[in-house]
N, C-alpha and C. Protein backbone atom coordinates (compact mmCIF):
# COMPACT_ATOMS: atom_id res chain seq x y z
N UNK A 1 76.37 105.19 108.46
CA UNK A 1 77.82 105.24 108.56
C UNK A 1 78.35 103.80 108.52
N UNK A 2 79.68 103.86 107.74
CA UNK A 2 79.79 102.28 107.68
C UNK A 2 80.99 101.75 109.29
N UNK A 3 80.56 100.57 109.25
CA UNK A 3 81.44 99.71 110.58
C UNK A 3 82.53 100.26 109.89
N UNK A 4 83.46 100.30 111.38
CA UNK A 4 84.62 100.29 111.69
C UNK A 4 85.72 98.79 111.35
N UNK A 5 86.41 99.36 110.06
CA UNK A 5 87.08 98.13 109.84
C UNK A 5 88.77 98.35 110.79
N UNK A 6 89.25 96.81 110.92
CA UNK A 6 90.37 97.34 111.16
C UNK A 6 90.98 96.65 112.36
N UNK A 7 89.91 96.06 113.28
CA UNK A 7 89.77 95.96 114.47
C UNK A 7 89.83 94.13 114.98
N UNK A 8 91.15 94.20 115.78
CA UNK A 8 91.14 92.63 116.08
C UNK A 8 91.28 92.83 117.72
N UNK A 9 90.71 91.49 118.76
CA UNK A 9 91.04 91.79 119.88
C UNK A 9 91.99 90.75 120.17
N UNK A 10 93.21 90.96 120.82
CA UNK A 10 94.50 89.95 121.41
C UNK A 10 93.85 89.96 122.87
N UNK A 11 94.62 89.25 123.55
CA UNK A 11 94.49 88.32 124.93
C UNK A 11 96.40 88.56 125.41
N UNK A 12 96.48 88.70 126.05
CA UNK A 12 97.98 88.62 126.94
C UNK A 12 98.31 88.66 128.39
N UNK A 13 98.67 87.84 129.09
CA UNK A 13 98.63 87.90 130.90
C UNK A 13 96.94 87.92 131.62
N UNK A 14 96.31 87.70 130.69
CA UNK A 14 94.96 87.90 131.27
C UNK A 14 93.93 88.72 130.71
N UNK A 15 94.97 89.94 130.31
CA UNK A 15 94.21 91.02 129.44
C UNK A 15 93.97 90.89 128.29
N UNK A 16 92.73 91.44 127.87
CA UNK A 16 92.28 92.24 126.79
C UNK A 16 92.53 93.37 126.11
N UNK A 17 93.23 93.22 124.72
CA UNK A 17 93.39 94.46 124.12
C UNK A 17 92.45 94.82 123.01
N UNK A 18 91.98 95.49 122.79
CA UNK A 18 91.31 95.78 121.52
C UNK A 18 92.00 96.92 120.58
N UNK A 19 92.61 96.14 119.50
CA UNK A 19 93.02 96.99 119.20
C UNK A 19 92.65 97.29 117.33
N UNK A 20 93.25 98.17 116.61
CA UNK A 20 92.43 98.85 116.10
C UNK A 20 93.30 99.32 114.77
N UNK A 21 93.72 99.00 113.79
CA UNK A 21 94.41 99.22 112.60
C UNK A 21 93.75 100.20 111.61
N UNK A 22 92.88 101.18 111.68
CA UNK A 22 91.92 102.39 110.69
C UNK A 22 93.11 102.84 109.77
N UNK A 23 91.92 103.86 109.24
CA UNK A 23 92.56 104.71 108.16
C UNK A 23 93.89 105.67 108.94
N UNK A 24 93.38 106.21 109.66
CA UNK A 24 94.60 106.75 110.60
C UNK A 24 95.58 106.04 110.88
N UNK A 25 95.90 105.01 111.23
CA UNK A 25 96.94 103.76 111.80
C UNK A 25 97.57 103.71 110.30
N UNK A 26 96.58 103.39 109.27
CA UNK A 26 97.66 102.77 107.98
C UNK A 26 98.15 104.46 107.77
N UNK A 27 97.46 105.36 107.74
CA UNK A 27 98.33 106.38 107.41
C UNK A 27 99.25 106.88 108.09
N UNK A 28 99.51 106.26 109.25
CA UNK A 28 100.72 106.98 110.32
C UNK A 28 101.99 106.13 109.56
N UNK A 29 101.36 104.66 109.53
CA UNK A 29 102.40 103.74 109.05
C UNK A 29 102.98 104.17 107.26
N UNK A 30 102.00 104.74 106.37
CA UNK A 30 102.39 105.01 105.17
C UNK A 30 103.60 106.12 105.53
N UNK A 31 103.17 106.84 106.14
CA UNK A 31 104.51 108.56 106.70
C UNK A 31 105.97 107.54 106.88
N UNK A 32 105.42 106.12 107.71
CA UNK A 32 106.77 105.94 108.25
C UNK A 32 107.87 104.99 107.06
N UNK A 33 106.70 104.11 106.29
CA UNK A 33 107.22 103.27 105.22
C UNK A 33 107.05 103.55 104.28
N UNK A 34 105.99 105.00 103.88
CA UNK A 34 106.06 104.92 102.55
C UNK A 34 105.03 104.97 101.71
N UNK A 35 103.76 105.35 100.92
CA UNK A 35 102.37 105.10 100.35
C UNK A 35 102.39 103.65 100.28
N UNK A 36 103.15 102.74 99.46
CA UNK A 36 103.12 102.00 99.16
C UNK A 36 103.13 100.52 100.19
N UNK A 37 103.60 101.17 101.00
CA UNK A 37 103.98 100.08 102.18
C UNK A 37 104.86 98.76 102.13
N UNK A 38 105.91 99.43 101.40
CA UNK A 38 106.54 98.00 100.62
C UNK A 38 107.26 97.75 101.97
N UNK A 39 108.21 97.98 102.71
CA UNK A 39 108.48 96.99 104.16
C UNK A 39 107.64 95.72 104.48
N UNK A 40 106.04 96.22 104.51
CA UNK A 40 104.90 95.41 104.91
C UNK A 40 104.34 94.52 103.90
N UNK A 41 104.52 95.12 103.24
CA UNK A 41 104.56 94.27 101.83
C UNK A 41 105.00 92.84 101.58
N UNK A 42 106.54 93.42 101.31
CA UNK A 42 107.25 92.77 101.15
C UNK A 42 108.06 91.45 102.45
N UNK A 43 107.67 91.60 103.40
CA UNK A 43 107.57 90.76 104.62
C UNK A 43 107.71 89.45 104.07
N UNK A 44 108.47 88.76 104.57
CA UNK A 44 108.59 87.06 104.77
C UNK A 44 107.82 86.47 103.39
N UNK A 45 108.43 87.23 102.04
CA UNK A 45 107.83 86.75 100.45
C UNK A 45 108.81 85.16 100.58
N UNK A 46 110.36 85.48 100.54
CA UNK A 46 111.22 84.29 100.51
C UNK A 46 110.89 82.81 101.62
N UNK A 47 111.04 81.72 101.12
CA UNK A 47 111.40 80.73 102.67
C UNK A 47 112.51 80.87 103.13
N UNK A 48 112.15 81.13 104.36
CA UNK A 48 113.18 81.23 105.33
C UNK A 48 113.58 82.59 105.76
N UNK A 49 113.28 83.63 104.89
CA UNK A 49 113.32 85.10 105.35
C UNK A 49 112.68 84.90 106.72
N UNK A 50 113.69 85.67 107.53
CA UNK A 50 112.97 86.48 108.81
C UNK A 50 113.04 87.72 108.60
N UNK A 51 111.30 87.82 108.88
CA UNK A 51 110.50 89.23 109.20
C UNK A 51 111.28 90.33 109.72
N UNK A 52 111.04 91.64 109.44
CA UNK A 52 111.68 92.47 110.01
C UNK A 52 111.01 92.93 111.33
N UNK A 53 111.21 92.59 112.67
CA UNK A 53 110.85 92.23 113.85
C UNK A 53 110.38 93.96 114.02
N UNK A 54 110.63 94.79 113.55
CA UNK A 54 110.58 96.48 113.52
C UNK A 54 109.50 96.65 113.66
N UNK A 55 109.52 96.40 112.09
CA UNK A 55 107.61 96.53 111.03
C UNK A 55 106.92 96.05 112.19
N UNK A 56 107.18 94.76 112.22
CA UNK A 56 106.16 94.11 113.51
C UNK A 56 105.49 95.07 113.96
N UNK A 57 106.58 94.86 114.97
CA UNK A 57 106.24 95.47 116.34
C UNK A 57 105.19 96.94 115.92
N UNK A 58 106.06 97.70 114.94
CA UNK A 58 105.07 98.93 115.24
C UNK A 58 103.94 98.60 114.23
N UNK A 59 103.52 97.83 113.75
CA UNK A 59 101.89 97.39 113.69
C UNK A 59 101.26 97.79 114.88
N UNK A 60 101.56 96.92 115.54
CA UNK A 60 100.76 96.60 116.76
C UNK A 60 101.02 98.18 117.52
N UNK A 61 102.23 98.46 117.97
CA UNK A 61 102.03 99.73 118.45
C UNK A 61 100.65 100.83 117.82
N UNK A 62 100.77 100.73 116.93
CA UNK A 62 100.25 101.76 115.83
C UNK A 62 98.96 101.49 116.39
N UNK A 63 98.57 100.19 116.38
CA UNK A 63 96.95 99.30 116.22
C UNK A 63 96.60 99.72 117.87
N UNK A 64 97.50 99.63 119.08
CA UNK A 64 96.84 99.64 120.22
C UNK A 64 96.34 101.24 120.73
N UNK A 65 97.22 102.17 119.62
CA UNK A 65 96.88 103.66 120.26
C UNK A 65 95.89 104.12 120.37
N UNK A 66 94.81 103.88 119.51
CA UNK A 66 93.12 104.35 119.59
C UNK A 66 92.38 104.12 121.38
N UNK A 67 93.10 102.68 121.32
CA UNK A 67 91.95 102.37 122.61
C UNK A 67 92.87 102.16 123.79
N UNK A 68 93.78 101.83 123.87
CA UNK A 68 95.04 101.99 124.21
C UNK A 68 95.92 102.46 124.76
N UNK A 69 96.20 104.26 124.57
CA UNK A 69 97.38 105.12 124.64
C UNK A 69 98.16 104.64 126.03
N UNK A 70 97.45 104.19 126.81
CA UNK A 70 98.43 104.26 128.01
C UNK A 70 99.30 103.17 128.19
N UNK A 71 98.96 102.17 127.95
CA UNK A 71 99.71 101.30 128.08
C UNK A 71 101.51 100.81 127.77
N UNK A 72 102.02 100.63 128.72
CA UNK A 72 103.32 99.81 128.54
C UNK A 72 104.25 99.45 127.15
N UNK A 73 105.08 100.28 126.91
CA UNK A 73 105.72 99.92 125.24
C UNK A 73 105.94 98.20 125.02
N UNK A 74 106.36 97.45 125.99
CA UNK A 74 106.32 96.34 125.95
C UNK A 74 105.09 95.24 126.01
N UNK A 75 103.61 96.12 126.03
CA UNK A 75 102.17 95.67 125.54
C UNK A 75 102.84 94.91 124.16
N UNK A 76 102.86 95.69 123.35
CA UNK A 76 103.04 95.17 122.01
C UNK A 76 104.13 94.10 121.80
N UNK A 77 105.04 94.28 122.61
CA UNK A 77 105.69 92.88 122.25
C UNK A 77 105.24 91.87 122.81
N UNK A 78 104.91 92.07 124.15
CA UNK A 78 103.98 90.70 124.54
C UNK A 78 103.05 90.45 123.64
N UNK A 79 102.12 91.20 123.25
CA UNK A 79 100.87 90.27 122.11
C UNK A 79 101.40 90.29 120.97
N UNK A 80 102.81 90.29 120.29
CA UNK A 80 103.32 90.03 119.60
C UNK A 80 104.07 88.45 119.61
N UNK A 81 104.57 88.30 120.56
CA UNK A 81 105.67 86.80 120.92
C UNK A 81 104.25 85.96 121.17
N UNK A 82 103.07 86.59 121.62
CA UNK A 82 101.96 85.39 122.10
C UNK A 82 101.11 85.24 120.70
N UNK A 83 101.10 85.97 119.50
CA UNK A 83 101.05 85.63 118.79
C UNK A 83 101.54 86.21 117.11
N UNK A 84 102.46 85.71 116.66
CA UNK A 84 103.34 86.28 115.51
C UNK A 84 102.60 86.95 114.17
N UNK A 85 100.89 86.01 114.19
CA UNK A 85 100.40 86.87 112.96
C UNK A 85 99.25 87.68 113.22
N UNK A 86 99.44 88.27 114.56
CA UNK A 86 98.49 89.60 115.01
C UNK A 86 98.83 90.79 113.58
N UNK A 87 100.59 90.70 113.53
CA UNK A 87 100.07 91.84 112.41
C UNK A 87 99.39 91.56 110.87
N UNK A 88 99.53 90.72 110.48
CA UNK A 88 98.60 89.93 109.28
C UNK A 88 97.31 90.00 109.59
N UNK A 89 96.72 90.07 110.75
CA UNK A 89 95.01 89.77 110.83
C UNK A 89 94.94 91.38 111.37
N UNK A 90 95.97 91.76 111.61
CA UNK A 90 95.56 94.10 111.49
C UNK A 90 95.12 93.79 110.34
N UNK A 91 96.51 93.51 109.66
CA UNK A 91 95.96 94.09 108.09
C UNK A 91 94.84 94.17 107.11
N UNK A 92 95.03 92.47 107.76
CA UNK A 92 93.64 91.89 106.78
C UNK A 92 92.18 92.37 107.35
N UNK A 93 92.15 92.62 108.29
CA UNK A 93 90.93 93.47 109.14
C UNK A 93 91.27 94.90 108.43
N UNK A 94 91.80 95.79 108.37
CA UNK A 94 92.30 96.71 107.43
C UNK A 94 91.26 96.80 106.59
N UNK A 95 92.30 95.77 105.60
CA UNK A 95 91.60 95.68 104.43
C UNK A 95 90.80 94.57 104.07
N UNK A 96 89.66 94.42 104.66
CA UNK A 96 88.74 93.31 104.36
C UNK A 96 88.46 92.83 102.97
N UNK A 97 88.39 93.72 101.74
CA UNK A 97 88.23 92.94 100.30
C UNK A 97 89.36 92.73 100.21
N UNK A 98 90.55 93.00 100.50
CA UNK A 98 91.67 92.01 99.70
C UNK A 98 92.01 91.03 100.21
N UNK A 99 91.89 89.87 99.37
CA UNK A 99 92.44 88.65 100.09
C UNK A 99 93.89 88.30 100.07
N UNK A 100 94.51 89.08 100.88
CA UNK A 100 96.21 88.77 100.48
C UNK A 100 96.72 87.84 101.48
N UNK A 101 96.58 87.50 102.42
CA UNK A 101 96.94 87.15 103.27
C UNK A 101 97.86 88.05 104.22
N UNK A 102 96.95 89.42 104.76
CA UNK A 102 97.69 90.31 105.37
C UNK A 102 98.31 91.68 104.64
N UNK A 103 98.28 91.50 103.83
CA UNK A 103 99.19 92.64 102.72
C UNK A 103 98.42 93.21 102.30
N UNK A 104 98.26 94.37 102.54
CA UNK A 104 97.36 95.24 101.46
C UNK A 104 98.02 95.77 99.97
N UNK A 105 96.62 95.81 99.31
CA UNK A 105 97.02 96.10 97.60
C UNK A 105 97.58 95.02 97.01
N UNK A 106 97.34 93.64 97.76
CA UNK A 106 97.58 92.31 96.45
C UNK A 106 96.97 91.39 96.74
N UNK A 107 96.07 91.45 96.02
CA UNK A 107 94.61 90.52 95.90
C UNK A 107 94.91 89.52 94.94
N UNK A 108 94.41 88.13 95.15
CA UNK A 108 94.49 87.05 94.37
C UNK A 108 94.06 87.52 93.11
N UNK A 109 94.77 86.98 92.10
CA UNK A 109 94.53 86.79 90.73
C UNK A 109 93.10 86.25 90.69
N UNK A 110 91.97 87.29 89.70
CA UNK A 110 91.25 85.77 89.37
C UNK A 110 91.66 85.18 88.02
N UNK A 111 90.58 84.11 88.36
CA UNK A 111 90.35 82.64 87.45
C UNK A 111 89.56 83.14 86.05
């Protein structure tokens, strides 16, 4: 059976979260944005765009429910403000062959 991709652990007030971005997580998030995932996608392409603080957040919501469920709705914003590209390293844990920097389905051009 293959490893479990998907999986980053945050730190906040002391604690440990392990949390957990699978096939289930991106598919709760596709229902909410879409197959395509263009919200997530499309995230902070411009300089100077600010992120849609939404998307954020429910990454991380999404990511802490596996191991998680009980915890505090405001879990996720704390390991969110302690660190801004928890949801980029879901993703990219996600999706380990694409090298997008967080985005799934856009992989560097090759050479």
């Amino acid at each position: 059976m293959a490893d479990f991709t998907g999986e980053v652990i945050a730190k906040v007030g002391g604690q440990e979260y392990r949390l957990a971005l699978g096939l289930r997580g991106i598919a709760r998030l596709q229902e909410e944005y879409g197959a395509n995932l263009d919200p997530i996608q499309g995230m902070g392409q411009a300089e100077g765009d600010l992120p849609d603080f939404s998307v954020l957040l429910r990454i991380v919501d999404v990511a802490l429910e596996r191991h998680h469920p009980e915890v505090a709705g405001d879990v996720a914003e704390q390991l969110l403000a302690a660190d801004m590209s928890l949801p980029g390293k879901l993703l990219t844990a996600a999706f380990p062959d694409q090298k997008s920097e967080g985005r799934p389905g856009k992989s560097k051009a090759r050479r």
